[in-house]
C-alpha atoms as a PDB file:
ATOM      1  CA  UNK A   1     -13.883  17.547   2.015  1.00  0.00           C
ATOM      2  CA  UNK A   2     -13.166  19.369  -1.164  1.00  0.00           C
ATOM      3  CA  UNK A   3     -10.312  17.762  -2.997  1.00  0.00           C
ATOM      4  CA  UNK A   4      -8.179  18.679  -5.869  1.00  0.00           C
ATOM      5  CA  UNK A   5      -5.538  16.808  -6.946  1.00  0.00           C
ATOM      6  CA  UNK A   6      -3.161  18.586  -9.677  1.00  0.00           C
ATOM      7  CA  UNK A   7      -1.324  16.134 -12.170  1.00  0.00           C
ATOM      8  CA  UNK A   8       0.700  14.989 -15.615  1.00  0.00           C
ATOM      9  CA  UNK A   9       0.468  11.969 -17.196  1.00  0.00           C
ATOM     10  CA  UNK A  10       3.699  10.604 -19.178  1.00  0.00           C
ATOM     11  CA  UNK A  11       4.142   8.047 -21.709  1.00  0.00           C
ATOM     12  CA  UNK A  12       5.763   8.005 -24.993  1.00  0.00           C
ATOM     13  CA  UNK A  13       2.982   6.522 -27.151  1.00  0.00           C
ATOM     14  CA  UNK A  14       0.592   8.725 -28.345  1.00  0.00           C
ATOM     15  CA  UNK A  15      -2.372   6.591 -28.456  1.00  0.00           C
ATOM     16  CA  UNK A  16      -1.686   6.353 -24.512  1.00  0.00           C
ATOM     17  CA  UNK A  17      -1.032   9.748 -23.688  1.00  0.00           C
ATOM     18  CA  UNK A  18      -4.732  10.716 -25.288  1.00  0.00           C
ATOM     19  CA  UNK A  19      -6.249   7.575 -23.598  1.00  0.00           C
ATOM     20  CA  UNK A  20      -5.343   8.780 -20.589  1.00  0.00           C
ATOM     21  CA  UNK A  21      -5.845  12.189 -20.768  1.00  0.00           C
ATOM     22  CA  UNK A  22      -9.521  11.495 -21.465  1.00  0.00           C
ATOM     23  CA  UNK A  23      -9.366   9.361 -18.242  1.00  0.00           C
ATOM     24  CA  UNK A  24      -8.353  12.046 -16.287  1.00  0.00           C
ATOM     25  CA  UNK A  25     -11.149  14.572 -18.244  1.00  0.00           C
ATOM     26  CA  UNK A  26     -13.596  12.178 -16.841  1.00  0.00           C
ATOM     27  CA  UNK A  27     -12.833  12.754 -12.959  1.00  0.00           C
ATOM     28  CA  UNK A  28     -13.713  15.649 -11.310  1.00  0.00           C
ATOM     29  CA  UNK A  29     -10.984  15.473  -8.236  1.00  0.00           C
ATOM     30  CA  UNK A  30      -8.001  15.565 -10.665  1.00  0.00           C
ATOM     31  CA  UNK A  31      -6.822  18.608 -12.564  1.00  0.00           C
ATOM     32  CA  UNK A  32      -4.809  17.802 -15.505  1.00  0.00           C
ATOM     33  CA  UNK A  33      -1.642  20.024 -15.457  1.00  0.00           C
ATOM     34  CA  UNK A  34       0.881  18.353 -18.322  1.00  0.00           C
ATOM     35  CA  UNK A  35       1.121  16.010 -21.129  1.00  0.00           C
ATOM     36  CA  UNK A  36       4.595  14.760 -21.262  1.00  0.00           C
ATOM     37  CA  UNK A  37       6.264  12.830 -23.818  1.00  0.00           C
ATOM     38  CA  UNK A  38       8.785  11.397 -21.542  1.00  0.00           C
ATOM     39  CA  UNK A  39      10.530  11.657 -18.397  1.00  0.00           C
ATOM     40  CA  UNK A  40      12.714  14.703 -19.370  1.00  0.00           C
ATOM     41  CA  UNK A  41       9.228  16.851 -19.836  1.00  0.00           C
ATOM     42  CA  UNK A  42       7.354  15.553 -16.760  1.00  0.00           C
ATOM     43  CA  UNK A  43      10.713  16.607 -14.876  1.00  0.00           C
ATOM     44  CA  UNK A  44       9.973  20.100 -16.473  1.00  0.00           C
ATOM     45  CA  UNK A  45       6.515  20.284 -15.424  1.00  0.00           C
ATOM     46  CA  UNK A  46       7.091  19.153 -11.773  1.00  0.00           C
ATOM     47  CA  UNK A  47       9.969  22.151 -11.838  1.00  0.00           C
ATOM     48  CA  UNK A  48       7.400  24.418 -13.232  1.00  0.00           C
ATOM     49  CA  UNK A  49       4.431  23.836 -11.315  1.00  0.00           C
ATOM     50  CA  UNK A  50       2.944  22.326  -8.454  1.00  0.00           C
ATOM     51  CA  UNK A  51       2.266  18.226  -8.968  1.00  0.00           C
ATOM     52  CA  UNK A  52       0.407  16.370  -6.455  1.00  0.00           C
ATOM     53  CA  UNK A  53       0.382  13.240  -8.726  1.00  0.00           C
ATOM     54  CA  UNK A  54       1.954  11.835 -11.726  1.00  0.00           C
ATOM     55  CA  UNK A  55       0.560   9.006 -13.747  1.00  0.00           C
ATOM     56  CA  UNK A  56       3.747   7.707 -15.532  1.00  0.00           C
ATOM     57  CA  UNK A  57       4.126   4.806 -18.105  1.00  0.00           C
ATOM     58  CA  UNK A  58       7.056   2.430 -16.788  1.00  0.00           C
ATOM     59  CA  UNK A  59       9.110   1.620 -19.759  1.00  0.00           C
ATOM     60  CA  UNK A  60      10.681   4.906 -21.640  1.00  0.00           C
ATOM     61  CA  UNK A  61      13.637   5.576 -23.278  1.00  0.00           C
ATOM     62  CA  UNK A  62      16.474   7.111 -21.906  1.00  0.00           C
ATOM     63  CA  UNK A  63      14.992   7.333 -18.324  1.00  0.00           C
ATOM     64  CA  UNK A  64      12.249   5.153 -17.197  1.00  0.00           C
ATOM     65  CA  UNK A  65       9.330   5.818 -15.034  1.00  0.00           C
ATOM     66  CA  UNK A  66      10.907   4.008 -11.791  1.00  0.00           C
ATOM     67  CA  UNK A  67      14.152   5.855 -12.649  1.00  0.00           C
ATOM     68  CA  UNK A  68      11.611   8.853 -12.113  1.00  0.00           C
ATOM     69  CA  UNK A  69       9.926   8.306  -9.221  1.00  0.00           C
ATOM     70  CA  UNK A  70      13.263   8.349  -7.504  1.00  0.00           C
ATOM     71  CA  UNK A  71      13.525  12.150  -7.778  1.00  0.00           C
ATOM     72  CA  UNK A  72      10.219  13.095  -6.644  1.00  0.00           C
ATOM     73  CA  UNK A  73       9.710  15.128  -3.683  1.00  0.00           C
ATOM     74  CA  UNK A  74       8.463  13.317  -1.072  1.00  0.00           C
ATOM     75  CA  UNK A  75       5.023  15.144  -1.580  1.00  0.00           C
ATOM     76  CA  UNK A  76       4.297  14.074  -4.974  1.00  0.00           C
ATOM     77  CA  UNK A  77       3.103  10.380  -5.304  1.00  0.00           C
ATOM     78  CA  UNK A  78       2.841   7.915  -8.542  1.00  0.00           C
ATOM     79  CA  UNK A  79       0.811   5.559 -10.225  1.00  0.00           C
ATOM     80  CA  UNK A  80       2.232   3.590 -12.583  1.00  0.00           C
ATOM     81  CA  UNK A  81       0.662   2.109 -16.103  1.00  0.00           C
ATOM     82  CA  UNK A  82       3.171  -0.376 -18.252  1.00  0.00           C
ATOM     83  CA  UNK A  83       2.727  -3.243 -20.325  1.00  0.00           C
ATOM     84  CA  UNK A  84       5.116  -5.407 -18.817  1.00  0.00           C
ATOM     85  CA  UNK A  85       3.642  -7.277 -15.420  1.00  0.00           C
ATOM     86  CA  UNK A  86       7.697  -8.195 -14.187  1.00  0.00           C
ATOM     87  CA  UNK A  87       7.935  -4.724 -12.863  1.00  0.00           C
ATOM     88  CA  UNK A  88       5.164  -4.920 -10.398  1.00  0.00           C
ATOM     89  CA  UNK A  89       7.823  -5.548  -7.838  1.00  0.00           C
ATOM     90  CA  UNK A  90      10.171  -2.253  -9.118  1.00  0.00           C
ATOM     91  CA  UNK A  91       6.548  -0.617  -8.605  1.00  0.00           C
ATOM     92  CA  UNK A  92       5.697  -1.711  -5.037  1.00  0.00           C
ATOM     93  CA  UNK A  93       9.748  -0.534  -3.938  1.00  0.00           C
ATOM     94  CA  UNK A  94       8.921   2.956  -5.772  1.00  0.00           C
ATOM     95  CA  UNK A  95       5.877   3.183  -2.985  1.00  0.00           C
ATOM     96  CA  UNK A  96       3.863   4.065  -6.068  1.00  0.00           C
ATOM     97  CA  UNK A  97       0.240   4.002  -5.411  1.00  0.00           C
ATOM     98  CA  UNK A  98      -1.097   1.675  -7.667  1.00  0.00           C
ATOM     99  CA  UNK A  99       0.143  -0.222 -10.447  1.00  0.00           C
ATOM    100  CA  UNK A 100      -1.629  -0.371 -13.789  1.00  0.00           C
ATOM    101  CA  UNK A 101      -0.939  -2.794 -16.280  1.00  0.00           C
ATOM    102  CA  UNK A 102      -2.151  -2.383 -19.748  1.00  0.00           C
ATOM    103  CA  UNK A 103      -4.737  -2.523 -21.820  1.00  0.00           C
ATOM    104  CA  UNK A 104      -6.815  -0.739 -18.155  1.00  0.00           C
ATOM    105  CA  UNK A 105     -10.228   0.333 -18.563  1.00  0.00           C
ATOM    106  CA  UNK A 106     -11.261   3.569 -17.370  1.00  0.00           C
ATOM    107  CA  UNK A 107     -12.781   1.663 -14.009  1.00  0.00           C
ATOM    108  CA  UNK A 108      -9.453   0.557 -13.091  1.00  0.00           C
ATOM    109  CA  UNK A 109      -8.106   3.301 -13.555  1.00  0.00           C
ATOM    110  CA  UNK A 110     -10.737   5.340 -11.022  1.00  0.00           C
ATOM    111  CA  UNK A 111      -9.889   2.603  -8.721  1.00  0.00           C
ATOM    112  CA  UNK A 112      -6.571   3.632  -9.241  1.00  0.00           C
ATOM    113  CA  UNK A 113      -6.721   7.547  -8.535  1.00  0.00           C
ATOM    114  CA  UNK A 114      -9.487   6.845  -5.920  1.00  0.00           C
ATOM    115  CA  UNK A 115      -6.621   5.380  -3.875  1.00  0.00           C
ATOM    116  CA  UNK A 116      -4.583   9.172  -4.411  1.00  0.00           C
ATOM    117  CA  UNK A 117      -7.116  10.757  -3.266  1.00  0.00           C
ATOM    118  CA  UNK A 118      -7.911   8.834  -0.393  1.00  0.00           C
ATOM    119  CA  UNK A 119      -3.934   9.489   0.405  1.00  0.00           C
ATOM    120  CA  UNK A 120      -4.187  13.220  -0.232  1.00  0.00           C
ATOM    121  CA  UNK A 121      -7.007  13.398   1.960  1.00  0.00           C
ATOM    122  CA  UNK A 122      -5.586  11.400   5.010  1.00  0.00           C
ATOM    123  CA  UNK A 123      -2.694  13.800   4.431  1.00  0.00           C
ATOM    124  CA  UNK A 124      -4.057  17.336   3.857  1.00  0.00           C
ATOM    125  CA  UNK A 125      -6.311  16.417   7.206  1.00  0.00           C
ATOM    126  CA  UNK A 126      -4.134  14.103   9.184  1.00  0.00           C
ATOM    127  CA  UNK A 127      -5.872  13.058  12.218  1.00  0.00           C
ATOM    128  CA  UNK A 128      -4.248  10.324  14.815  1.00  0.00           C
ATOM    129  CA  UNK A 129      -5.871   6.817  14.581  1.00  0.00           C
ATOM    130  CA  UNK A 130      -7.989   6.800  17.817  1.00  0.00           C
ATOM    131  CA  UNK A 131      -7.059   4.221  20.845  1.00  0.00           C
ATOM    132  CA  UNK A 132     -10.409   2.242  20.073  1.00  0.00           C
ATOM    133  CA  UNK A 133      -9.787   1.949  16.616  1.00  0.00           C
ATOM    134  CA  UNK A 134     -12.465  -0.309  15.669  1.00  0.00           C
ATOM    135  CA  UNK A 135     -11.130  -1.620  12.007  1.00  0.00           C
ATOM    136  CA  UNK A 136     -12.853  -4.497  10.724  1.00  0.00           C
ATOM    137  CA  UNK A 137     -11.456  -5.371   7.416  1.00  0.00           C
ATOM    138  CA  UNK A 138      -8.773  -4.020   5.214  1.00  0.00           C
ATOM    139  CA  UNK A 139      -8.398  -4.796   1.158  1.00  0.00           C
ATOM    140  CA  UNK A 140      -5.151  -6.095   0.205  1.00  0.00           C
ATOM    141  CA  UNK A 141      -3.840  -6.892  -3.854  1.00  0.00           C
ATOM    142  CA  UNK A 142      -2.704 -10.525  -4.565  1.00  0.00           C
ATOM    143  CA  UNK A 143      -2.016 -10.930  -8.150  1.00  0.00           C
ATOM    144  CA  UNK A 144      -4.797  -9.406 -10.099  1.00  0.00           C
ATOM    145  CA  UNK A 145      -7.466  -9.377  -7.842  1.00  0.00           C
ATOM    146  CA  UNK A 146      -8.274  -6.960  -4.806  1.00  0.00           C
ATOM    147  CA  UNK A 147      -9.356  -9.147  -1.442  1.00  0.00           C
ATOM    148  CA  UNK A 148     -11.586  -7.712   1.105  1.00  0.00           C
ATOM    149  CA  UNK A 149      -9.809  -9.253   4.440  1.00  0.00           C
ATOM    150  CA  UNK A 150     -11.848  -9.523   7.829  1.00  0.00           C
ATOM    151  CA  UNK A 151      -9.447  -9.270  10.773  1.00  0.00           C
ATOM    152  CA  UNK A 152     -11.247 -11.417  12.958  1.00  0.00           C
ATOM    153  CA  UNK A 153     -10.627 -14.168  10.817  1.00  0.00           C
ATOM    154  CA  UNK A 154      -6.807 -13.170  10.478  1.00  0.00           C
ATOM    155  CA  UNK A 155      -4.414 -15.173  12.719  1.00  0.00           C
ATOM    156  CA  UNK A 156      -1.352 -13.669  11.766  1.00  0.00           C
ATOM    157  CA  UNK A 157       0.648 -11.849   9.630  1.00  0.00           C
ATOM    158  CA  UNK A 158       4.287 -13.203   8.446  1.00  0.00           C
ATOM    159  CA  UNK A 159       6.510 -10.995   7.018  1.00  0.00           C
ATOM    160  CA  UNK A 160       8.588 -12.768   3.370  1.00  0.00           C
ATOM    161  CA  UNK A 161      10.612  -9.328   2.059  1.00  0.00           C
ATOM    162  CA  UNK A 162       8.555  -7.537   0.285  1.00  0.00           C
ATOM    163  CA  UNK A 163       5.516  -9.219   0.678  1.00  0.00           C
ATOM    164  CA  UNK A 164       2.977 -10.257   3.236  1.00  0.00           C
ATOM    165  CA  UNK A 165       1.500 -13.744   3.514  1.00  0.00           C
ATOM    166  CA  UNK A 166      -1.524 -13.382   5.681  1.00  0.00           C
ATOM    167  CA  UNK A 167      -2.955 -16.190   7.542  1.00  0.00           C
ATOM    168  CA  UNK A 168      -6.513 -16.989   8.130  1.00  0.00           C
ATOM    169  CA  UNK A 169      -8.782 -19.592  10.131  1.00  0.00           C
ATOM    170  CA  UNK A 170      -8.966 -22.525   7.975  1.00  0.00           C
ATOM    171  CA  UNK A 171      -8.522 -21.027   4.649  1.00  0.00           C
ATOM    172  CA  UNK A 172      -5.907 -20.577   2.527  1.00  0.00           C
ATOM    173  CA  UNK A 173      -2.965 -17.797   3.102  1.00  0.00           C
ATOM    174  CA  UNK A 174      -2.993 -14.428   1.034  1.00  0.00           C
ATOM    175  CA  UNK A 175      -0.084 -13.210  -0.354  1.00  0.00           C
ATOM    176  CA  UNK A 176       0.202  -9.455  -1.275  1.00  0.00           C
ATOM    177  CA  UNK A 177       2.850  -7.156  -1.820  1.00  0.00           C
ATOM    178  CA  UNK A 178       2.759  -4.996   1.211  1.00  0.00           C
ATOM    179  CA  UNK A 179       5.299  -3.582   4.154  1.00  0.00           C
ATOM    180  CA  UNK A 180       4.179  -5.680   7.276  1.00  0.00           C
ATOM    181  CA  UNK A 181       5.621  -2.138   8.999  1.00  0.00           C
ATOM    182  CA  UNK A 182       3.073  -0.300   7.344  1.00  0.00           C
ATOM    183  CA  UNK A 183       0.693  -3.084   7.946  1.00  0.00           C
ATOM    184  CA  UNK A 184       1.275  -2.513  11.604  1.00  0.00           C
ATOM    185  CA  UNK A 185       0.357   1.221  11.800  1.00  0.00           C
ATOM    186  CA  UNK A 186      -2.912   0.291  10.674  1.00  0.00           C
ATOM    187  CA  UNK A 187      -4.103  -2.517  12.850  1.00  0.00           C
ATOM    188  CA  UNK A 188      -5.970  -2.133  15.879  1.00  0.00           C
ATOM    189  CA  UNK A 189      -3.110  -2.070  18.769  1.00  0.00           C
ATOM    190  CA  UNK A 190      -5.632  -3.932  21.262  1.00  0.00           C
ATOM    191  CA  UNK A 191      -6.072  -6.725  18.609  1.00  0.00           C
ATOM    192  CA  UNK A 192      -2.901  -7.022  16.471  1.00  0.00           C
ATOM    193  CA  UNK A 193       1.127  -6.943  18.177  1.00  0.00           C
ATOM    194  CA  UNK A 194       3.972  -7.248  16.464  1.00  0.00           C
ATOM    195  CA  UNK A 195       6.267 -10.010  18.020  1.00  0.00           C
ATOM    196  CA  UNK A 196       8.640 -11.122  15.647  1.00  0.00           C
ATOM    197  CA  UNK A 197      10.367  -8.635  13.000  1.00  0.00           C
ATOM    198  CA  UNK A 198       8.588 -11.139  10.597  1.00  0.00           C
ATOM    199  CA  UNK A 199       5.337 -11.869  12.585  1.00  0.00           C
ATOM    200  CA  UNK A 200       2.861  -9.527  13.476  1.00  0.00           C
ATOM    201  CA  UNK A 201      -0.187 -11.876  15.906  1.00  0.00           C
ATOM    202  CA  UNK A 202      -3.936 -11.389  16.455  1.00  0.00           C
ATOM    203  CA  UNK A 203      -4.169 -11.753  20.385  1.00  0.00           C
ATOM    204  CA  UNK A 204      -7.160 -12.961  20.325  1.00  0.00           C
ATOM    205  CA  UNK A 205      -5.728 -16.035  18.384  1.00  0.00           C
ATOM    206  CA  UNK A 206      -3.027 -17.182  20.958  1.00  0.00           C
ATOM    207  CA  UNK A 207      -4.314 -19.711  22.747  1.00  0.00           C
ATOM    208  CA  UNK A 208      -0.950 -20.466  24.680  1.00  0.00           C
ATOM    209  CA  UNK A 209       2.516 -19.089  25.617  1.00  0.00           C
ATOM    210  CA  UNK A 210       5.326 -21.533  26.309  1.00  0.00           C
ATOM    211  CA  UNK A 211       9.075 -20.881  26.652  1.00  0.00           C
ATOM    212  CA  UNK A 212       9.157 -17.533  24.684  1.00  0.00           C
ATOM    213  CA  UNK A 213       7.013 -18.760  22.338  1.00  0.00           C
ATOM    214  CA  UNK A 214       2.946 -18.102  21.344  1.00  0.00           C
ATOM    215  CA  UNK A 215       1.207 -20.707  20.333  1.00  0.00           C
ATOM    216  CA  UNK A 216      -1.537 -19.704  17.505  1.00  0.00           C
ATOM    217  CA  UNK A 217      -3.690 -23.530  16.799  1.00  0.00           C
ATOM    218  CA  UNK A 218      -0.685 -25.685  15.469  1.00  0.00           C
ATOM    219  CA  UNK A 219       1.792 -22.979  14.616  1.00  0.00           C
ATOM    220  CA  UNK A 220       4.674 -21.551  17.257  1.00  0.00           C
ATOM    221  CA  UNK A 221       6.230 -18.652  16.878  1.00  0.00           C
ATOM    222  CA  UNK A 222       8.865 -16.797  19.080  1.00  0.00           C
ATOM    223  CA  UNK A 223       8.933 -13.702  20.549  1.00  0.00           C
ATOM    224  CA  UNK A 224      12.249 -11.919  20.173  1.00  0.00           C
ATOM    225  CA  UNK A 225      13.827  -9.761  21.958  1.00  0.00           C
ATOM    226  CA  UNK A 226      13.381  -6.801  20.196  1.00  0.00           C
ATOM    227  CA  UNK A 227       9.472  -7.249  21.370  1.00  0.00           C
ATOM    228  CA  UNK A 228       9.861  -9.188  24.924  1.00  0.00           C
ATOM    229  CA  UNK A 229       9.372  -5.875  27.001  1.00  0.00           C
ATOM    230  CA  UNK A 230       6.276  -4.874  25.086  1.00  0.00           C
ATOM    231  CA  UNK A 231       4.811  -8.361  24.992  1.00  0.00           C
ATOM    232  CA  UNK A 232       5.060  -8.914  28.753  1.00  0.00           C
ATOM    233  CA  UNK A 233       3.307  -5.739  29.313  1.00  0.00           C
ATOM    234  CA  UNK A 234       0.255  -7.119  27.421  1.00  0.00           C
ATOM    235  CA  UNK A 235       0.817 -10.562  29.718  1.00  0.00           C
ATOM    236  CA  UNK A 236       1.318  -8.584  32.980  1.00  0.00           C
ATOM    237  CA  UNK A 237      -2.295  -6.279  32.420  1.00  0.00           C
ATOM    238  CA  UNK A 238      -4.261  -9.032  31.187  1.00  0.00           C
ATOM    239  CA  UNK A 239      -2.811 -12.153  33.524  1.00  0.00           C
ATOM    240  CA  UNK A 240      -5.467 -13.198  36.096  1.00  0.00           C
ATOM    241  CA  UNK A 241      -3.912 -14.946  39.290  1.00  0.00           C
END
């Protein structure tokens, strides 16, 4: 699929501005639309013209680049690039998709954009996930590092706010910022259930079910109500008496 993605990049240093706009010369998907000073320009351009993505240092004067991402249309995504790591969570809230902290190199930056046009294309062709989806891994972000996760090694997934703490077969747990409601739109239904508001389960992993309760190795955890009905149905068509 032929993809073009049109955006601006904003930041009020110079010397970043021009770094990044020879970032964006070197990728062939994105079309370069704007240079804006600050958030008062960029709010121009996306008036002016059509933006899929905006590329937007954090911390501006006047008003920031979260403060911007609030008026986007829903359309438009944003990767943020700052300086300052405390905003990370700000970031994550924004749904921006991917957070840059400076000094990047141009490969995390590709990384970066590679992830916008992965989202661009999933939107521009959406197409439902089919019943067999056979997903084997998924790459998640815990601190500075990107972790390739195999979900047959996953036992389950426990919600903490805005993050994710996933836990594996005799390893330690990952934690990653990450909605465990978008989380469960990706997993394979036949593999992964939600149980809990904070728990989603690998059923392959439950080795027992006592008193409202699954029983993954030494950990319990209990089904509420919000997820009995759905739960029993996966008891009731796979219960052999």
């Amino acid at each position: 699929m032929d993809l073009s993605i049109s955006c601006i990049i904003v930041d009020d240093e110079p010397m970043a501005l021009t770094l990044l706009e020879d970032y964006v010369s070197k990728v062939p998907f994105l079309t370069l639309k704007g240079k804006c000073e600050n958030a008062f320009q960029a709010l121009s351009a996306l008036e002016n013209d059509h933006i899929d993505l905006v590329i937007s240092d954090i911390q501006m004067p006047e008003l920031n680049g979260i403060e911007l991402s609030k008026v986007l249309k829903k359309e438009t995504r944003i990767i943020f690039t700052t300086a300052f790591d405390q905003y990370a969570l700000d970031g994550f809230k924004a749904e921006a998709l991917d957070y840059l902290l400076k000094p990047f190199d141009f490969q995390e930056f590709y990384a970066a954009v590679l992830k916008a046009k992965e989202w661009f294309a999933l939107v521009r062709r959406p197409a439902p996930i089919p019943e067999d989806n056979d997903l084997k891994f998924i790459f998640v972000k815990s601190g500075y590092k990107v972790i390739r996760v195999k979900l047959e090694d996953v036992l389950y997934f426990e919600g903490l706010k805005d993050y994710v703490k996933i836990w594996l077969n005799d390893e330690k747990p990952i934690l990653t910022l990450m909605s465990l409601k978008h989380l469960e739109e990706l997993l394979p239904e036949k593999k992964f259930m939600r149980i809990h508001r904070s728990f989603i389960v690998s059923l392959d992993k439950v080795t027992e079910i006592e008193r409202g309760q699954v029983i993954i190795g030494k950990e319990r955890i209990t089904v509420s109500d919000q997820y009995k009905e759905k739960f029993q149905r996966f008891l009731s068509n796979n219960f052999m008496s």
